[in-house]
PDB file of N, CA and C in Angstrom:
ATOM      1  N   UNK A   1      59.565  14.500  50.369  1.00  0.00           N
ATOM      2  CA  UNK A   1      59.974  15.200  49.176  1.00  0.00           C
ATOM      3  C   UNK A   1      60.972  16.281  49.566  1.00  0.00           C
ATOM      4  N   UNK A   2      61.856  16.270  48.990  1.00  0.00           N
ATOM      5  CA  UNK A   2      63.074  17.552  48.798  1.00  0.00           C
ATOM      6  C   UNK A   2      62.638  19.028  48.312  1.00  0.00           C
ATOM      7  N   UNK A   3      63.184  19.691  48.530  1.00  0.00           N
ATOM      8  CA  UNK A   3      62.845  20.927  48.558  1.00  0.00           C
ATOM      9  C   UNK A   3      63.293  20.929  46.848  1.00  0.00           C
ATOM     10  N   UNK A   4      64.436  20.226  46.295  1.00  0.00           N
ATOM     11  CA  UNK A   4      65.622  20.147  45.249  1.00  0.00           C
ATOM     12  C   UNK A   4      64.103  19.676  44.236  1.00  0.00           C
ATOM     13  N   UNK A   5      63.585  18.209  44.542  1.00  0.00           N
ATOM     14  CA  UNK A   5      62.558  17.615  43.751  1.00  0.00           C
ATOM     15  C   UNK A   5      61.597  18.172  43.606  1.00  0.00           C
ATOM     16  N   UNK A   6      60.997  19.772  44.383  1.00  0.00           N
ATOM     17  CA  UNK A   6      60.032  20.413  44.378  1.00  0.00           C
ATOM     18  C   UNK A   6      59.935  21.015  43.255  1.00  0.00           C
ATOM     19  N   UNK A   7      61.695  21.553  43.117  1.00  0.00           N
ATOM     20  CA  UNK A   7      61.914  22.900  42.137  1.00  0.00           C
ATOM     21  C   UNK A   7      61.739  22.224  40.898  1.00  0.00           C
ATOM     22  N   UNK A   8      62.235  20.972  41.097  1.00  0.00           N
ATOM     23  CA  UNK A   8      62.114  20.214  39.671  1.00  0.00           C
ATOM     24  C   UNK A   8      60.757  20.519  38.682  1.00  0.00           C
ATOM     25  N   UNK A   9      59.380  20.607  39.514  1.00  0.00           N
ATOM     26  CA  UNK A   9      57.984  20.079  39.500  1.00  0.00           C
ATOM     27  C   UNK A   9      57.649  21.308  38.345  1.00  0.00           C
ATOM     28  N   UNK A  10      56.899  21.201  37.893  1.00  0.00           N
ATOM     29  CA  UNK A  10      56.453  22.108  36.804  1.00  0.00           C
ATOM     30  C   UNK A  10      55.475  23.111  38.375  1.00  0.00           C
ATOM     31  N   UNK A  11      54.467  23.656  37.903  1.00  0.00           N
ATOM     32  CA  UNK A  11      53.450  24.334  38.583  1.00  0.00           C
ATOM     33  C   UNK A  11      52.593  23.892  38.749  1.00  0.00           C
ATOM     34  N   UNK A  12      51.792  23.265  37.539  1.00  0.00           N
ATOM     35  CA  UNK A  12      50.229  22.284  37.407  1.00  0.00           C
ATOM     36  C   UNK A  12      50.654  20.822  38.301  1.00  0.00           C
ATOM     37  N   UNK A  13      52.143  20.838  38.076  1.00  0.00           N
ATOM     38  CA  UNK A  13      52.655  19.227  38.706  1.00  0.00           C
ATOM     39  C   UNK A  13      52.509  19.707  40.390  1.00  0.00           C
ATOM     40  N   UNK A  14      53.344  20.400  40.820  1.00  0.00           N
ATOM     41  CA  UNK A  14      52.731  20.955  42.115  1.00  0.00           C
ATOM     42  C   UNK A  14      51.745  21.055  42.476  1.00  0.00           C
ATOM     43  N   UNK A  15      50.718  21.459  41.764  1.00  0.00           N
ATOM     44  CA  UNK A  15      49.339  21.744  42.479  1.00  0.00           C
ATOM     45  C   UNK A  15      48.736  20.868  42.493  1.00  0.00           C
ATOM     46  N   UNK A  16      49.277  19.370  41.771  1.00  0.00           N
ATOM     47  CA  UNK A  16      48.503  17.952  41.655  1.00  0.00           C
ATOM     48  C   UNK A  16      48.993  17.419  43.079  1.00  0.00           C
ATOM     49  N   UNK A  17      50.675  17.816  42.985  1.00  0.00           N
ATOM     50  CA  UNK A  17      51.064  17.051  44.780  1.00  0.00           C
ATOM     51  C   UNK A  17      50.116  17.705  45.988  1.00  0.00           C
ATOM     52  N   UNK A  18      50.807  18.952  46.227  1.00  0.00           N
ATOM     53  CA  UNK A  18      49.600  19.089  47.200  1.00  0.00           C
ATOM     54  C   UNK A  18      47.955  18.943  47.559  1.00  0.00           C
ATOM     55  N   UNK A  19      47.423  18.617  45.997  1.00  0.00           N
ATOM     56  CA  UNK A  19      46.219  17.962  46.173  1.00  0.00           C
ATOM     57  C   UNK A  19      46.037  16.697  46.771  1.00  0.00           C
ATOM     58  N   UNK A  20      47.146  15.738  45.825  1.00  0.00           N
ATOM     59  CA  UNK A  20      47.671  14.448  46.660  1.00  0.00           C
ATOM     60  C   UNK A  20      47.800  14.094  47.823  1.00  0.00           C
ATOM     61  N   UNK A  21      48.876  15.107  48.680  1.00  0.00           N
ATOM     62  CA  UNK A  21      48.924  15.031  49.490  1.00  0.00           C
ATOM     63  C   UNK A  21      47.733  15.527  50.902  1.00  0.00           C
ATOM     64  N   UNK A  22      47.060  16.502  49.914  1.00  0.00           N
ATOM     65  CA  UNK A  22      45.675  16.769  50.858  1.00  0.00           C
ATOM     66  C   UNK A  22      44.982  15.661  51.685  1.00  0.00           C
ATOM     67  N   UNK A  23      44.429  14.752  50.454  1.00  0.00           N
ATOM     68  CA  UNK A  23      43.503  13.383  50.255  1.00  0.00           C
ATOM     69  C   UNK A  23      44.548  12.374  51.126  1.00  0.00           C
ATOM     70  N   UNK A  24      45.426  12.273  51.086  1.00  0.00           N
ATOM     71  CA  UNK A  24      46.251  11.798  51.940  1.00  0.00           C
ATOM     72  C   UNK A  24      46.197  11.699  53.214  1.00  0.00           C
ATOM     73  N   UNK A  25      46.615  13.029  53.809  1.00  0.00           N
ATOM     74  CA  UNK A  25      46.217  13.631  55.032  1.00  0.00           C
ATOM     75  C   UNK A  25      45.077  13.157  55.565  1.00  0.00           C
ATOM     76  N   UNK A  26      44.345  13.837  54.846  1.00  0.00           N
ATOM     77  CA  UNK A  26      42.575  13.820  54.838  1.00  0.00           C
ATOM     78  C   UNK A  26      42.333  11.780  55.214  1.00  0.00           C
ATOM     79  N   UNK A  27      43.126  10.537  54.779  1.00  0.00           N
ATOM     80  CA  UNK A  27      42.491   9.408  54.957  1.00  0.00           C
ATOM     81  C   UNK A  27      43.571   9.099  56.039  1.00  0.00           C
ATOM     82  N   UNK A  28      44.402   9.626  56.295  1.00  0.00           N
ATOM     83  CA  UNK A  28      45.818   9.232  57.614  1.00  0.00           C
ATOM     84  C   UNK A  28      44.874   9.808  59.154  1.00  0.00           C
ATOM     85  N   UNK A  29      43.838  11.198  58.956  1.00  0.00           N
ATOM     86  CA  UNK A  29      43.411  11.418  59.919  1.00  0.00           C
ATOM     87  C   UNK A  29      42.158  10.342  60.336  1.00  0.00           C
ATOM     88  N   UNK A  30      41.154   9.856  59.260  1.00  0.00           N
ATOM     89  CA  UNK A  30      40.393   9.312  59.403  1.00  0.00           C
ATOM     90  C   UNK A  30      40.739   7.969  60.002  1.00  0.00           C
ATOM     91  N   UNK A  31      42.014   7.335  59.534  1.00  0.00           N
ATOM     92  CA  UNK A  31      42.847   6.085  60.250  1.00  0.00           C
ATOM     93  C   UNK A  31      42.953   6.513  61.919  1.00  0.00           C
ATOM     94  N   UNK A  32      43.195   7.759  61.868  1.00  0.00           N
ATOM     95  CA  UNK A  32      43.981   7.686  63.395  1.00  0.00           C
ATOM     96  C   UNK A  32      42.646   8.451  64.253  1.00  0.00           C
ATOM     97  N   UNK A  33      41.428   8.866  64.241  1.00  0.00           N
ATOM     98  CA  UNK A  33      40.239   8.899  64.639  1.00  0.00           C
ATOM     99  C   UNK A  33      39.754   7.061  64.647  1.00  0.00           C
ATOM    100  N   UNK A  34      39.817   6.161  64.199  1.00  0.00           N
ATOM    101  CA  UNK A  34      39.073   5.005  63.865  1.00  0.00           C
ATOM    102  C   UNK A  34      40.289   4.165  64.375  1.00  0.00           C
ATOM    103  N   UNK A  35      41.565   4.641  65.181  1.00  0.00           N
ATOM    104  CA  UNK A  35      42.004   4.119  65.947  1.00  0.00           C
ATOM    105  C   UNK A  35      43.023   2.966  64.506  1.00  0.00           C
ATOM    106  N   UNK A  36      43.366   3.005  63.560  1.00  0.00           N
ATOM    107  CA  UNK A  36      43.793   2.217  62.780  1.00  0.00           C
ATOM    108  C   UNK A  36      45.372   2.729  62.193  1.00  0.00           C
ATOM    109  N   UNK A  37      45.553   3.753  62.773  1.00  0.00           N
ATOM    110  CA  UNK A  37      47.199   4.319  62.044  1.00  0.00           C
ATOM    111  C   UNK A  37      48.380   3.519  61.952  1.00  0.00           C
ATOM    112  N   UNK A  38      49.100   3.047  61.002  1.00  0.00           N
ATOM    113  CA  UNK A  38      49.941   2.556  61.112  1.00  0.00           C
ATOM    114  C   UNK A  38      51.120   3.485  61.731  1.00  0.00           C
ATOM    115  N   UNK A  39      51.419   4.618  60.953  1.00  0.00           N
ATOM    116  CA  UNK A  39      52.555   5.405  61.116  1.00  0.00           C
ATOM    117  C   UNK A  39      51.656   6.822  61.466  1.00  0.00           C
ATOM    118  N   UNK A  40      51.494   7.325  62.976  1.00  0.00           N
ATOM    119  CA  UNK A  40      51.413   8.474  62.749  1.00  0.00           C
ATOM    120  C   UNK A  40      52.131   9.894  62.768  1.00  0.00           C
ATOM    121  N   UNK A  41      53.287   9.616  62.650  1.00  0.00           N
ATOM    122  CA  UNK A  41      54.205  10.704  62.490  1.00  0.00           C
ATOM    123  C   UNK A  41      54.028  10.884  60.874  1.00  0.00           C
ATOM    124  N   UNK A  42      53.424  10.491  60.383  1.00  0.00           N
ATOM    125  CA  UNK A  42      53.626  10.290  58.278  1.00  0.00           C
ATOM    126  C   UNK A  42      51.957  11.887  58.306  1.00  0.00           C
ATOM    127  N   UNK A  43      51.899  11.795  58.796  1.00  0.00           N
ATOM    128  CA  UNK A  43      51.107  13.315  58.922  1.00  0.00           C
ATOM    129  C   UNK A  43      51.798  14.698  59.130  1.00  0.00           C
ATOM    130  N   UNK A  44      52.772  14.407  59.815  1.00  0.00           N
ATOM    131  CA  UNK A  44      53.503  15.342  59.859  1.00  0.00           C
ATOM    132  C   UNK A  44      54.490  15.750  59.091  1.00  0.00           C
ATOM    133  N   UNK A  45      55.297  14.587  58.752  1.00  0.00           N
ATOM    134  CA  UNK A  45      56.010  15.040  57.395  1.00  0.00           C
ATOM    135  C   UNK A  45      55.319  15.512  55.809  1.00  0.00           C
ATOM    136  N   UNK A  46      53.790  14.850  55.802  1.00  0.00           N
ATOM    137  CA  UNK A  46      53.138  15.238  54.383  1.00  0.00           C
ATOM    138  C   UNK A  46      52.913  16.632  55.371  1.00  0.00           C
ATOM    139  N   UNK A  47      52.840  17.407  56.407  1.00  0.00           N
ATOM    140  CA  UNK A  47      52.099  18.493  56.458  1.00  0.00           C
ATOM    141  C   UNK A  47      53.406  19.485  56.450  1.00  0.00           C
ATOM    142  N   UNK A  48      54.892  19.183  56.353  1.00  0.00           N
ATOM    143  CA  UNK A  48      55.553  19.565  55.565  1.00  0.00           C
ATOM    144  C   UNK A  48      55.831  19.704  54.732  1.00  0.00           C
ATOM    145  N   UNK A  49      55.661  18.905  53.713  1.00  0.00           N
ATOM    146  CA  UNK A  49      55.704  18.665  52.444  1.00  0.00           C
ATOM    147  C   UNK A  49      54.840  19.548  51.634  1.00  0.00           C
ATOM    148  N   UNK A  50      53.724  19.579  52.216  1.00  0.00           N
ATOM    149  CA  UNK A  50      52.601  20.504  51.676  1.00  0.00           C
ATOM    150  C   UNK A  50      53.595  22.043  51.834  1.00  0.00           C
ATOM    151  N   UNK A  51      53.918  22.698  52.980  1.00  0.00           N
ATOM    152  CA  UNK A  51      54.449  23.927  53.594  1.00  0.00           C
ATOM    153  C   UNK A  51      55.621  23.669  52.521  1.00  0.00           C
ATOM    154  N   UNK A  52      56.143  22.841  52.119  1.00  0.00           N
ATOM    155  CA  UNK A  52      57.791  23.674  51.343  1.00  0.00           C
ATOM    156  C   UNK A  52      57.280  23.484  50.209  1.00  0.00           C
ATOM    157  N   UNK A  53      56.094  23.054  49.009  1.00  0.00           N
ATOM    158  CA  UNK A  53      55.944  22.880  48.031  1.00  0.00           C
ATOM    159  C   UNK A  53      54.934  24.404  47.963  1.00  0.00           C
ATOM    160  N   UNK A  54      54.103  24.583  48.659  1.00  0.00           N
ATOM    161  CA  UNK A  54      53.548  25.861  48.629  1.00  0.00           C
ATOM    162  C   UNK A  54      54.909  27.326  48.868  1.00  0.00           C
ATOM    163  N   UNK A  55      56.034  27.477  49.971  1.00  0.00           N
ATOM    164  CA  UNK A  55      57.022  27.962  49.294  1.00  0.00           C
ATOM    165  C   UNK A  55      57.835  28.100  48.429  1.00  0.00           C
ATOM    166  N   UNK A  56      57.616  26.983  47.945  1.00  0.00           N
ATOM    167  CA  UNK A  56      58.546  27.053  46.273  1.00  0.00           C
ATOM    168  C   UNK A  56      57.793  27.860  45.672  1.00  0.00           C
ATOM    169  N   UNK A  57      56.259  27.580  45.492  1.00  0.00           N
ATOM    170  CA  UNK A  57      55.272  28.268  45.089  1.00  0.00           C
ATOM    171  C   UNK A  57      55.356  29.776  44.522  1.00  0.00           C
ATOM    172  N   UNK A  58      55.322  30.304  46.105  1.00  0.00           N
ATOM    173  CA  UNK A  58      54.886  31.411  46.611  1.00  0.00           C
ATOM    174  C   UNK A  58      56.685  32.518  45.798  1.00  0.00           C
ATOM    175  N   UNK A  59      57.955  31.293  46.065  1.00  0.00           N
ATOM    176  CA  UNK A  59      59.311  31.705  45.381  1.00  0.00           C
ATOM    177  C   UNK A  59      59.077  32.225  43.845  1.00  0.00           C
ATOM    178  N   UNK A  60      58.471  31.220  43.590  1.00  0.00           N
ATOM    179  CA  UNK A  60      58.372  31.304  41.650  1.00  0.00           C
ATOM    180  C   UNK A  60      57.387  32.347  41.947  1.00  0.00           C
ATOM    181  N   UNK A  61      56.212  32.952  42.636  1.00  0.00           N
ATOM    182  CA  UNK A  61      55.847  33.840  41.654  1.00  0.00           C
ATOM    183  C   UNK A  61      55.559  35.241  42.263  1.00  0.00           C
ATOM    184  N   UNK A  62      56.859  35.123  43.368  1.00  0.00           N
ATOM    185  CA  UNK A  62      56.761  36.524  43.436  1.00  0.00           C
ATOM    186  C   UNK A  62      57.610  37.224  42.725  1.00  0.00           C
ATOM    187  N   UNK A  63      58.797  37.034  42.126  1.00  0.00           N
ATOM    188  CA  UNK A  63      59.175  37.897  40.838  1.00  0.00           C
ATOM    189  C   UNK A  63      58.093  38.586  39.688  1.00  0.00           C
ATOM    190  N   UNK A  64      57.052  37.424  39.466  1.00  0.00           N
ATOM    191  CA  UNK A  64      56.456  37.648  38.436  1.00  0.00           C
ATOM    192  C   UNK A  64      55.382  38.927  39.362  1.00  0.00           C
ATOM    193  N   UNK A  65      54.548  38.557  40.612  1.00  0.00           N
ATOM    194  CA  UNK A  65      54.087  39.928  41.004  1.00  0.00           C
ATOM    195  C   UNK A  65      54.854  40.555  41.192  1.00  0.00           C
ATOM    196  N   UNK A  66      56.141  40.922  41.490  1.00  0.00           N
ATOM    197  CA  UNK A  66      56.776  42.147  41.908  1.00  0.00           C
ATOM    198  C   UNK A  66      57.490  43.431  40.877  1.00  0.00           C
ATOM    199  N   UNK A  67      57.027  42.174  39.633  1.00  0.00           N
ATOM    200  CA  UNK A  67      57.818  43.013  38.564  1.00  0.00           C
ATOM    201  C   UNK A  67      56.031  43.628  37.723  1.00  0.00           C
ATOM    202  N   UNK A  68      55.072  43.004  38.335  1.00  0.00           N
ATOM    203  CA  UNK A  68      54.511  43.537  37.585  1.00  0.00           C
ATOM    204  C   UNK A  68      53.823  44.806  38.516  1.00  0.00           C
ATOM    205  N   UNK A  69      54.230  44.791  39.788  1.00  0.00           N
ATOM    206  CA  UNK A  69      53.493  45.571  40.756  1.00  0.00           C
ATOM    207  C   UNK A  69      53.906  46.781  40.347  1.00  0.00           C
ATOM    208  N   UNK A  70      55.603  46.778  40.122  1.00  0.00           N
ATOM    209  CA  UNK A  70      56.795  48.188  39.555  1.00  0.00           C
ATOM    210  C   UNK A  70      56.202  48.292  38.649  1.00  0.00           C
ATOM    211  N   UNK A  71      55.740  47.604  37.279  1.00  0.00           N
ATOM    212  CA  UNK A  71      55.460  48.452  36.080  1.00  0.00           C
ATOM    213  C   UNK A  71      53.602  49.098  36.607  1.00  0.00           C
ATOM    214  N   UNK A  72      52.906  48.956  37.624  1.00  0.00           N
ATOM    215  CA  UNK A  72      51.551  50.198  37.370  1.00  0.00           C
ATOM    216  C   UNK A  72      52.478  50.915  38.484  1.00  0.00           C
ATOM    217  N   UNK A  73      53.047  51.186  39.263  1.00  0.00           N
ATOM    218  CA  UNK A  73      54.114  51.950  40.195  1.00  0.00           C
ATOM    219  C   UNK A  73      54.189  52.918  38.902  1.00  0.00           C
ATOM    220  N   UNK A  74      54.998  52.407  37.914  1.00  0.00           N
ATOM    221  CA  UNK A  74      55.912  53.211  37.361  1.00  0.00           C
ATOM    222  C   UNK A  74      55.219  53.791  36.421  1.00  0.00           C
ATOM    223  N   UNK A  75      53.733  53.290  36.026  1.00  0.00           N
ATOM    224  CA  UNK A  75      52.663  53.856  34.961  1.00  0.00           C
ATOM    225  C   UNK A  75      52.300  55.163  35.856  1.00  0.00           C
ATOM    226  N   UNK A  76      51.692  54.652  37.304  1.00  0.00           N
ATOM    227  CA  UNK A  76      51.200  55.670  37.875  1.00  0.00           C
ATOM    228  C   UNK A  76      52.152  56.969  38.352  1.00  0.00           C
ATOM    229  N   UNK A  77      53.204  56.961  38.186  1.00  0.00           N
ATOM    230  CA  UNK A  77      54.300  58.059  38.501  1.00  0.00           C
ATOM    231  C   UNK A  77      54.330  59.025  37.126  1.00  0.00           C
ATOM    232  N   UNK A  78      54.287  57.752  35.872  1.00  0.00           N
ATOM    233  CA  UNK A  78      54.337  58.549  34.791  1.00  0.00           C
ATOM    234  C   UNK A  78      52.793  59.829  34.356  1.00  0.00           C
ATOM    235  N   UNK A  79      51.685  58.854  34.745  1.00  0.00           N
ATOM    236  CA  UNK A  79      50.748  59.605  34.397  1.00  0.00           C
ATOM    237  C   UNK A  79      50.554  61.024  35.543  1.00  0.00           C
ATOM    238  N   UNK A  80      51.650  61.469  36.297  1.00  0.00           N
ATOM    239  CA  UNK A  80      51.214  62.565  37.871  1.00  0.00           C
ATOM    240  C   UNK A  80      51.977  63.530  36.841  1.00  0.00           C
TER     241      UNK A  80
END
């Protein structure tokens, strides 16, 4: 997945991929313990995939904390 197709994703749609991709993970390790992996480099790219969809994440909502961190900042300056 693209970093481009991430931004696309709503939020609830994101948090369904990286669930996806959890359970994923989670049956690619059980393959490659039980000796059955087809591809095991495909662990490593979903364990990227997970890391840039959680930064998009973390992108979208730190505006929303940072603007709300300034307004009790700016309550608590007003009430001194």
């Amino acid at each position: 997945m693209k970093a481009e197709e991430a931004r696309g994703l709503s939020e609830k749609e994101r948090e369904e991929k990286i669930t996806d991709i959890n359970q994923e993970i989670f049956n690619l390790r059980l393959q490659l313990a039980t000796g059955k992996i087809e591809n095991p480099s495909r662990i490593r790219f979903l364990r990227r995939d997970i890391a840039r969809l959680k930064t998009i994440q973390n992108e979208t909502r730190a505006p929303e904390e940072s603007s709300a961190k300034q307004g009790e900042e700016n309550k608590a300056v007003s009430d001194k």
